[in-house]
Every structure is written in structure tokens, then in C-alpha cells.
Protein backbone atom coordinates (compact mmCIF):
# COMPACT_ATOMS: atom_id res chain seq x y z
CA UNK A 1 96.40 176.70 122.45
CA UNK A 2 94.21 175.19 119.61
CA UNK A 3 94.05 171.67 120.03
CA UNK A 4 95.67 169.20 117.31
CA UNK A 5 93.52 165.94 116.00
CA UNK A 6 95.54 162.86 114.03
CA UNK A 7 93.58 161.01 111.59
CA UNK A 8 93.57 157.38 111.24
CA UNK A 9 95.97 157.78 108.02
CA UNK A 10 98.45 159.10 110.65
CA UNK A 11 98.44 157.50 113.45
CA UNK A 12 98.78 154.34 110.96
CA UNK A 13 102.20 156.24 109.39
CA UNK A 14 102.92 156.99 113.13
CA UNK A 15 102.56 153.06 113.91
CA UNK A 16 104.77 151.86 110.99
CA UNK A 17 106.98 154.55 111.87
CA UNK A 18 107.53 152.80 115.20
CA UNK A 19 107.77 149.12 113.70
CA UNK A 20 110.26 150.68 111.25
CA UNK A 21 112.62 152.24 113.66
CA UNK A 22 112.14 148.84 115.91
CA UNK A 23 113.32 146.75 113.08
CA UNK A 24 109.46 144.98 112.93
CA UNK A 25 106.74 144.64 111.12
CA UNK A 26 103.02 144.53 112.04
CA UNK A 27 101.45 141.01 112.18
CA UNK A 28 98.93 141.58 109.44
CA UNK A 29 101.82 142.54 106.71
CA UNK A 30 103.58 139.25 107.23
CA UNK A 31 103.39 136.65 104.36
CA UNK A 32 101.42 133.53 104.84
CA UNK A 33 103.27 131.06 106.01
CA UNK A 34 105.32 132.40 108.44
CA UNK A 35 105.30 129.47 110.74
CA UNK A 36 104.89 126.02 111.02
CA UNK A 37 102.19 123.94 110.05
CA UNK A 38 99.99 120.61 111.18
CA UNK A 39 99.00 118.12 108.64
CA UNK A 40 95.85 116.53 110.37
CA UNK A 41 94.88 112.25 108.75
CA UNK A 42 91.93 111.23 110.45
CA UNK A 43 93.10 107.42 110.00
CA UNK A 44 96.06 105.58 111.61
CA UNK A 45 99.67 105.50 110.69
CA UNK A 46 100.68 102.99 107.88
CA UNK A 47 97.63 103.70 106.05
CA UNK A 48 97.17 104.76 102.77
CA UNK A 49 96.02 107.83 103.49
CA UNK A 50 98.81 108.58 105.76
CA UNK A 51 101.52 107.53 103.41
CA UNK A 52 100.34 109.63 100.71
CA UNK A 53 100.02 112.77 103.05
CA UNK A 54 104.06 112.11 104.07
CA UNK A 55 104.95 112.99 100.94
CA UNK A 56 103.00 115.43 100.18
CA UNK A 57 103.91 117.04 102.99
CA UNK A 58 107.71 116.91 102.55
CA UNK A 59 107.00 118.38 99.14
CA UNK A 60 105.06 121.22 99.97
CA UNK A 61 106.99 122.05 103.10
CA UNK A 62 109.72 122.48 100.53
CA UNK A 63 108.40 124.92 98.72
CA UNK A 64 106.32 126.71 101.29
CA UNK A 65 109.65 127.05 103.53
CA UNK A 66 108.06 125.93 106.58
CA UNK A 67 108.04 122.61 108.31
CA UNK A 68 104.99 120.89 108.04
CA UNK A 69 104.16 117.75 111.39
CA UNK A 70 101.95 115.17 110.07
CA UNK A 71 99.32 113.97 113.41
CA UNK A 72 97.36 110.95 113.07
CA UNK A 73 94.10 111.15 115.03
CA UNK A 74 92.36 108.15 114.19
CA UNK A 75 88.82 107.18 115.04
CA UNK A 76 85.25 106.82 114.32
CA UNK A 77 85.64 105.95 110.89
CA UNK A 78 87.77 109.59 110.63
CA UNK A 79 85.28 111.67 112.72
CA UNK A 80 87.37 111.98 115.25
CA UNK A 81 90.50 113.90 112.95
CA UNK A 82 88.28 115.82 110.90
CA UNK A 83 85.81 117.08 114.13
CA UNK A 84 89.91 118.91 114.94
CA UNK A 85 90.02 120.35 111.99
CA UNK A 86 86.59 121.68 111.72
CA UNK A 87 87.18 123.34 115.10
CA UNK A 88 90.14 125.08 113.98
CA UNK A 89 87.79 127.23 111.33
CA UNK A 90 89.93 130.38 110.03
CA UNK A 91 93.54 128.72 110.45
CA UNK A 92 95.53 128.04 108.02
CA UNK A 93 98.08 126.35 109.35
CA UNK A 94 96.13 123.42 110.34
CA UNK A 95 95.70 121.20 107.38
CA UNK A 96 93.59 117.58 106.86
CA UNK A 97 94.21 115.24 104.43
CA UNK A 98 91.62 112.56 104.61
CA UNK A 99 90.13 110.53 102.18
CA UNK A 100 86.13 110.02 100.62
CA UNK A 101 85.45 107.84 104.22
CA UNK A 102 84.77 111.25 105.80
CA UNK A 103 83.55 113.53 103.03
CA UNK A 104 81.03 111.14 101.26
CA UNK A 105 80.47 108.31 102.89
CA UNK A 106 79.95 109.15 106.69
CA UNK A 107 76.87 111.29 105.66
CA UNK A 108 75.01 108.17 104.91
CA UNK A 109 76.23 106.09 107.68
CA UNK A 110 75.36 108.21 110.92
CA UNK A 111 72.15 110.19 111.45
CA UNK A 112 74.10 112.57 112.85
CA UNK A 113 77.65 114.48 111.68
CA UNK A 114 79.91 116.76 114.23
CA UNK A 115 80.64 118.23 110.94
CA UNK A 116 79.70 119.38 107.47
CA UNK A 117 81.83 117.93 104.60
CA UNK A 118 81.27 120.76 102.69
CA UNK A 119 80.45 123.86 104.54
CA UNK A 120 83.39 123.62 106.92
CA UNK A 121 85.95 122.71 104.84
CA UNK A 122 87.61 124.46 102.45
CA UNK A 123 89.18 121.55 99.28
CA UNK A 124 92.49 122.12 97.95
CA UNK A 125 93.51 119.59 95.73
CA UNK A 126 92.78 116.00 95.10
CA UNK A 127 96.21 113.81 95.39
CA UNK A 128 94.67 110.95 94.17
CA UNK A 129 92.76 107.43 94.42
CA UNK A 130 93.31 104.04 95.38
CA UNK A 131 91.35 101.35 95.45
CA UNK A 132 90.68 97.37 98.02
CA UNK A 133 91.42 94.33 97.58
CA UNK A 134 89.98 91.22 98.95
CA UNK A 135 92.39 89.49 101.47
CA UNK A 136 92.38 85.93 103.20
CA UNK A 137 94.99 84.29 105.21
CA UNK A 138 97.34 81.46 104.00
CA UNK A 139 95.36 78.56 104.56
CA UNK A 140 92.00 80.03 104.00
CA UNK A 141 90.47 77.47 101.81
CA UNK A 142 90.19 79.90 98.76
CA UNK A 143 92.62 80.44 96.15
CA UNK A 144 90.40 82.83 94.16
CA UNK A 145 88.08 84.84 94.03
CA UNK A 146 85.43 83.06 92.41
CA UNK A 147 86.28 79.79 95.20
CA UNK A 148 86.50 82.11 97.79
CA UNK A 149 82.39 83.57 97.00
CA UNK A 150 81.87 79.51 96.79
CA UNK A 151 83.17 78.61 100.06
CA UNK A 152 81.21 82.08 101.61
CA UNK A 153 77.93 80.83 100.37
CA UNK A 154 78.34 76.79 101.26
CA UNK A 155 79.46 78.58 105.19
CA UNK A 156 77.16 81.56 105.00
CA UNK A 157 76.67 83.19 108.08
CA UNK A 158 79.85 81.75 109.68
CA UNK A 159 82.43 83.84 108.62
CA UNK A 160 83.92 87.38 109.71
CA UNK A 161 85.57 90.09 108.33
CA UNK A 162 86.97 93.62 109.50
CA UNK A 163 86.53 97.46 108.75
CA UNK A 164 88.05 100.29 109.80
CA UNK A 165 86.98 102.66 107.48
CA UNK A 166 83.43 103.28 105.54
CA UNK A 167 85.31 101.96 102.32
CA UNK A 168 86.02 98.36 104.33
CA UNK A 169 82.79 98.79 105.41
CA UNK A 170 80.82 99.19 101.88
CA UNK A 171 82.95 96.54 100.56
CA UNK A 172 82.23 93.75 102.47
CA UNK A 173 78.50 94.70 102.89
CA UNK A 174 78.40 94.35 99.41
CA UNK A 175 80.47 91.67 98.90
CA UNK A 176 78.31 89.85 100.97
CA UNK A 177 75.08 91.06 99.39
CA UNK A 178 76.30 90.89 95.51
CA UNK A 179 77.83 87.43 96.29
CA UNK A 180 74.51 85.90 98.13
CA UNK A 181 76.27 85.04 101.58
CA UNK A 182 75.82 86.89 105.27
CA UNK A 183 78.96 87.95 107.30
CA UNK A 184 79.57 89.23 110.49
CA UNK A 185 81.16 92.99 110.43
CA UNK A 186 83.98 93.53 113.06
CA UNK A 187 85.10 97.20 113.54
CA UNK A 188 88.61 98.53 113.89
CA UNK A 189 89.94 102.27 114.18
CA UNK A 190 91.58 101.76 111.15
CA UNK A 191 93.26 99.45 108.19
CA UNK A 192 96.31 98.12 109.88
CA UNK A 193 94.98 96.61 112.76
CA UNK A 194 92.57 94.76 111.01
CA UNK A 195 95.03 93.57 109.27
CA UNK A 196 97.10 92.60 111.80
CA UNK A 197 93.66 90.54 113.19
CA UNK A 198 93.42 89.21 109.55
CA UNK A 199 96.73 87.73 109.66
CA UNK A 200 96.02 86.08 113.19
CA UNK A 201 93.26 83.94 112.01
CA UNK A 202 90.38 85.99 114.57
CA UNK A 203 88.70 87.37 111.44
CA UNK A 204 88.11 85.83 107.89
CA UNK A 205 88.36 88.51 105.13
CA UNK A 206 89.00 91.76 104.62
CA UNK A 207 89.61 94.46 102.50
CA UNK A 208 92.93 96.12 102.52
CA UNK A 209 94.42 99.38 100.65
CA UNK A 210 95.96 98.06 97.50
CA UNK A 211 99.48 99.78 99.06
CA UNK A 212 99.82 97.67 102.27
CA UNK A 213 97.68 94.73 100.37
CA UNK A 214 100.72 94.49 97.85
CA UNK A 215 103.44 94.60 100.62
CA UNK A 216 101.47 91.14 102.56
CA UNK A 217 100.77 89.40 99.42
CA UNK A 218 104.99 90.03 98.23
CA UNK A 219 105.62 88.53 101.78
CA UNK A 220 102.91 85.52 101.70
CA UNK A 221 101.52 87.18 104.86
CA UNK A 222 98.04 87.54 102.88
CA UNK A 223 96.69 86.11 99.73
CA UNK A 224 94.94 88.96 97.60
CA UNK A 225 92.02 87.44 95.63
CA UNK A 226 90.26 90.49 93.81
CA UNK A 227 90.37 94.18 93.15
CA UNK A 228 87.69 96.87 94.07
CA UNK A 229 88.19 98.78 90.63
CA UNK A 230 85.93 97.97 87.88
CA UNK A 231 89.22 98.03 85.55
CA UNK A 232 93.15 96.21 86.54
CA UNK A 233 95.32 98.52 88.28
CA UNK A 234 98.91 99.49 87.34
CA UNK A 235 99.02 99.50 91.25
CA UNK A 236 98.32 95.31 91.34
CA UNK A 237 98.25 94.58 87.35
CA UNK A 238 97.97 90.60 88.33
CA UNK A 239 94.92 90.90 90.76
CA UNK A 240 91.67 90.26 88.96
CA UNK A 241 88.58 92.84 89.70
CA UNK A 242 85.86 91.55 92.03
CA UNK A 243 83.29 91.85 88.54
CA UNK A 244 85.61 89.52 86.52
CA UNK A 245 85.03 87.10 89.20
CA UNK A 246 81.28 87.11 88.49
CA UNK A 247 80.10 90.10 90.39
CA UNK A 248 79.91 92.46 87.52
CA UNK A 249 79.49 96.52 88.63
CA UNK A 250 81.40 96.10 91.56
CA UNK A 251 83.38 99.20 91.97
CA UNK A 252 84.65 100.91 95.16
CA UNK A 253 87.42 103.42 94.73
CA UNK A 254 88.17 105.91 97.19
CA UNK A 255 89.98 108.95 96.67
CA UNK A 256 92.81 111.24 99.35
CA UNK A 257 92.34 115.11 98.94
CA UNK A 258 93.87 118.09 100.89
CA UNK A 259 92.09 120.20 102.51
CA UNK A 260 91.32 123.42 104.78
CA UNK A 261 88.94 124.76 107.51
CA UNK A 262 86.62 126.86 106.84
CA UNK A 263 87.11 131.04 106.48
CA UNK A 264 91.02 130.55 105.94
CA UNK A 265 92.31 134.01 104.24
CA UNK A 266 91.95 133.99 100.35
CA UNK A 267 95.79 134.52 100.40
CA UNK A 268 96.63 131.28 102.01
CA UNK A 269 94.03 129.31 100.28
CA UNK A 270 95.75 130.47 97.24
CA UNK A 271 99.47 129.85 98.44
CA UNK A 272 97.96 126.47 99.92
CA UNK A 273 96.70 125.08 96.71
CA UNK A 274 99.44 126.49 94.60
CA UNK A 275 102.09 124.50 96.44
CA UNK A 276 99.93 121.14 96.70
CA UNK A 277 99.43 121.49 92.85
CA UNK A 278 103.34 122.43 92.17
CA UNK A 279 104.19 119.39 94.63
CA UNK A 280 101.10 116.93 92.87
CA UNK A 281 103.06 117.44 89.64
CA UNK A 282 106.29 116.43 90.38
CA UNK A 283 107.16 113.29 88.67
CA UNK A 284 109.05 112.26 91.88
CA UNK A 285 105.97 112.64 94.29
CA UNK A 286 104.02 110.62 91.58
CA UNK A 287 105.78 107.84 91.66
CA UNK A 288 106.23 107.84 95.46
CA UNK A 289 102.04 107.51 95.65
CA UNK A 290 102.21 104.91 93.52
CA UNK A 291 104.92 102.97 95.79
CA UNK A 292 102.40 103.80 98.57
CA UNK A 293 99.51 102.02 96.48
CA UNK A 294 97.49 105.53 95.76
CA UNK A 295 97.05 106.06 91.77
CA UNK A 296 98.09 109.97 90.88
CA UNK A 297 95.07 112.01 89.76
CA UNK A 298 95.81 115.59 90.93
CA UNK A 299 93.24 118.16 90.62
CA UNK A 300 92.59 121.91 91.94
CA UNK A 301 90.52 122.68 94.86
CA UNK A 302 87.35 123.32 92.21
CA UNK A 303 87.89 119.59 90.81
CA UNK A 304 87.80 118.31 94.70
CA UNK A 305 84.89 120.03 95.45
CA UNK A 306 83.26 118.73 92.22
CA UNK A 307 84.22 115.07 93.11
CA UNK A 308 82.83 115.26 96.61
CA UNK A 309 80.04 115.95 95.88
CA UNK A 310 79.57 113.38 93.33
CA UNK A 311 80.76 111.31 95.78
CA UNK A 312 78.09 112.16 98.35
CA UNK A 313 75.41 110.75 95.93
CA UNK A 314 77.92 107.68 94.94
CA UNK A 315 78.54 106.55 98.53
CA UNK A 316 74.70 106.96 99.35
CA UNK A 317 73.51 104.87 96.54
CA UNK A 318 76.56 101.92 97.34
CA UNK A 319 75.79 101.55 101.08
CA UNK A 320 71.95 101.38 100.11
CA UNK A 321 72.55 98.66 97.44
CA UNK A 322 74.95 97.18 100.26
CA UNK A 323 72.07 97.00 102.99
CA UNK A 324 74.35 99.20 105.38
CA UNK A 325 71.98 101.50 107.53
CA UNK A 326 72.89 104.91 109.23
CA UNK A 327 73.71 104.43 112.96
């Protein structure tokens, strides 16, 4: 009896015969997303960063139709966070939203990455971009900016102030060096709880997101004396810039982007960005950043990839002008 061979054509019509008459379909012809997803921030809750990725979040779950969990995993200046995300390479249902600490900046301030900004990541979109300002207690002896670089120079080498990110970090190193004073850096895992230290007198200064820096300053927790942006900011129009107080090119301005592992599927890269742009254009998610204290500038995955790596060369040149060397 002559013996009868299938080819792979049939045995695949045999296979979706099966799934048919089962009432299910094979894993591979399912739409992307089909579950839920993680939101990764590399930075603690109640940061900028974190806010911003709430909402963007809530927007795209909406339109994806799937819930999306935002995690905080702060630490080591976001190396901690985005190491997670790098690890989950080809899944697209683990997400980062992280900020230019990570993706510009940490290349020039360790010798050695766990990651590659660029090569394991895949960009999305660009949310936006915020900017410091330069905080002080109550009673700090300093009503402005301009006393406050007078006071720093007559006590130079006496005062501290905190970081918990590579923008902190940049700022007051250069604050310190544009302004002619030395300072002692104190490291935090993140914004807030230098802030909180700020607040209870066991550091100096500090530079805090122009978001949470808005809230203390409304609440006479903190006094806000100057403004990393080299322009005012509809996010703090009454704060001066750090250049108008005599410390002209002084410009830090981080940005918060959304993005991927590496090797995702084209199709959810696609789905991915599409939803973060429909969501980054809603008038409603606009003016929740700004509440938050980020500035809207949305852009494609292609306009995030172009502004890291502008940023790579930025954040190199700043912490060299700044004195900060790679640990």
C-alpha cells in the first residue's frame, strides 16, 4: 500500500484545522498586545519622570486595551531600572521610560555601563523636557540667586548639597565651578529624598525638578532661587535662569522618552509608538505634564534617537566643563 507524505502546507491547514474546530488560535496569529504590560522608571516615585510616565501610561493603556503597571526601580543614578529592561531584550511588553540621566549622561560618568544606551534599546517617542531649579531652605541666608553665589563663595568649601540623578549631579558641579566656590556632593537614589534632606537642614542646596520644586516653593517648604534653562519657563515664569544671575551659558535641561528593549517585533514597535504618539497629542495629557512640571515636546522614535545622541556629546562636554570624573 503506497505510502502517503503531507507537506508542510498541509500539515499547517491540518493544524489550523484543529485550532479552528477547538475554538483557538495559534500564538503567533494573535495581535500585539494581547496582555498586560510593565512600564519600567528607573527613578523613585514622585519624581518627574515618574509622574509623566502615569499619564502616559493611562493614555496609552486606553487605546492599546490593555492595562499597563507602572514599577519604580530606582538606583544607581537609573542603572539599576534600565539594567531590567535591557535584560528583557525581545519583549514587548516590558516598557522604560527614563529620562537623559541614563541615556546620555551615565556614559560619561562610569567607566563602565551594564548597558548600551543605544544598542539595547529600542526609542519610541520623546514625551518631553523639564528642566532644575536651585533650592535652599527657609532661613538659608540667600534670597536670590545672585546672594546665594555670594554667600557660597564668602563660605566656600563649607556647604553641601544633594543628587540623585546625573542632572543634580552636573548642576551643582557646575554651579560650583561657574560660580567660583567648592561644595561637598551628597548622593541620594533619587530627587525626593534629597529633598526631603534639603528641607531638614542636613544638606544646603539642591537642585529639584521644576514639578515638585513648584509644589515646595507654593508651600514655603523651599525657596527656589534660579532656573536651569537658558530661557524662563511657562513651567516657573517668575524664577529667574541661573545665566541672568551672572552665570551666563548655564543650561541643563533634561528630557523623559519611552522606550523598548532591544529585537521587539516590528509590529509592536509600530503599535508601541503609534499609541505613545496618539496619547503625546492629546491636549489633555499635555497639560497634565505640564501640572507635573515636564514641558510637552513629543517626537517619534527617529526624533528620540536623534536627541540621544546629541545628548551623548552634550552631557560629555557639561560634566567635563563641570570637573565631574567617571567613577
Amino acid at each position: 500500500m503506497p505510502t502517503r507524505r503531507l507537506t508542510l502546507a498541509a500539515l499547517g491547514a491540518v493544524a489550523l484545522a484543529a485550532c479552528a474546530a477547538l475554538g483557538t488560535a495559534p500564538a503567533a496569529a494573535q495581535a500585539f498586545p494581547n496582555r498586560a504590560m510593565r512600564l519600567i522608571v528607573p527613578f523613585p516615585a514622585g519624581s518627574a519622570s515618574d509622574s509623566a510616565a502615569r499619564i502616559l501610561a493611562k493614555a496609552m493603556s486606553e487605546q492599546l486595551k490593555q492595562p499597563i503597571t507602572v514599577e519604580n526601580k530606582p538606583g544607581a543614578n537609573g542603572i539599576l531600572g534600565v539594567e531590567l529592561v535591557k535584560n528583557a531584550a525581545g519583549d514587548p511588553y516590558t516598557l522604560l521610560v527614563t529620562a537623559s540621566t541614563t541615556h546620555a549622561a551615565n556614559l560619561s560618568l562610569y567607566k563602565q555601563l551594564p548597558y548600551d544606551p543605544v544598542k539595547d534599546f529600542v526609542p519610541l517617542a520623546k514625551m518631553g523636557v523639564t528642566a532644575f531649579v536651585l533650592m535652599v531652605r527657609p532661613n538659608f541666608p540667600a534670597n536670590t540667586a545672585q546672594e546665594f553665589l555670594s554667600y557660597a563663595r564668602a563660605n566656600t568649601g563649607k556647604l553641601s548639597y544633594g543628587h540623585g540623578t546625573a542632572g543634580m549631579l552636573a548642576s551643582g558641579a557646575l554651579l560650583s565651578k561657574m560660580g567660583q566656590f567648592s561644595a561637598q556632593p551628597v548622593a541620594y537614589k533619587g530627587n525626593p529624598p534629597a529633598m526631603m534632606d534639603l528641607m531638614g537642614g542636613v544638606i544646603d542646596f539642591s537642585f529639584v525638578d521644576v514639578g515638585n520644586a513648584s509644589v515646595q516653593m507654593k508651600a514655603g517648604k523651599l525657596k527656589g532661587l534660579g532656573i536651569t534653562m537658558v530661557r524662563r519657563t511657562v513651567l516657573a515664569p517668575d524664577l529667574p535662569t541661573l545665566a541672568e544671575a551672572g552665570l551666563p551659558g548655564f543650561e541643563i535641561v533634561p528630557w523623559v522618552g519611552l522606550l523598548a528593549p532591544a529585537r521587539i517585533p516590528e509590529d509592536a514597535r509600530a503599535a508601541l509608538e503609534s499609541a505613545a504618539m496618539n496619547a503625546l497629542a492629546r491636549p489633555d495629557v499635555k497639560a497634565q505634564f505640564v501640572q507635573v512640571g515636564l514641558d510637552p515636546e513629543p517626537a517619534d522614535g527617529a526624533g528620540l534617537a536623534r536627541t540621544i545622541d546629541a545628548d551623548i556629546r552634550l552631557w560629555a562636554r557639561v560634566l567635563a566643563d563641570a570637573g565631574v570624573k567617571p567613577e
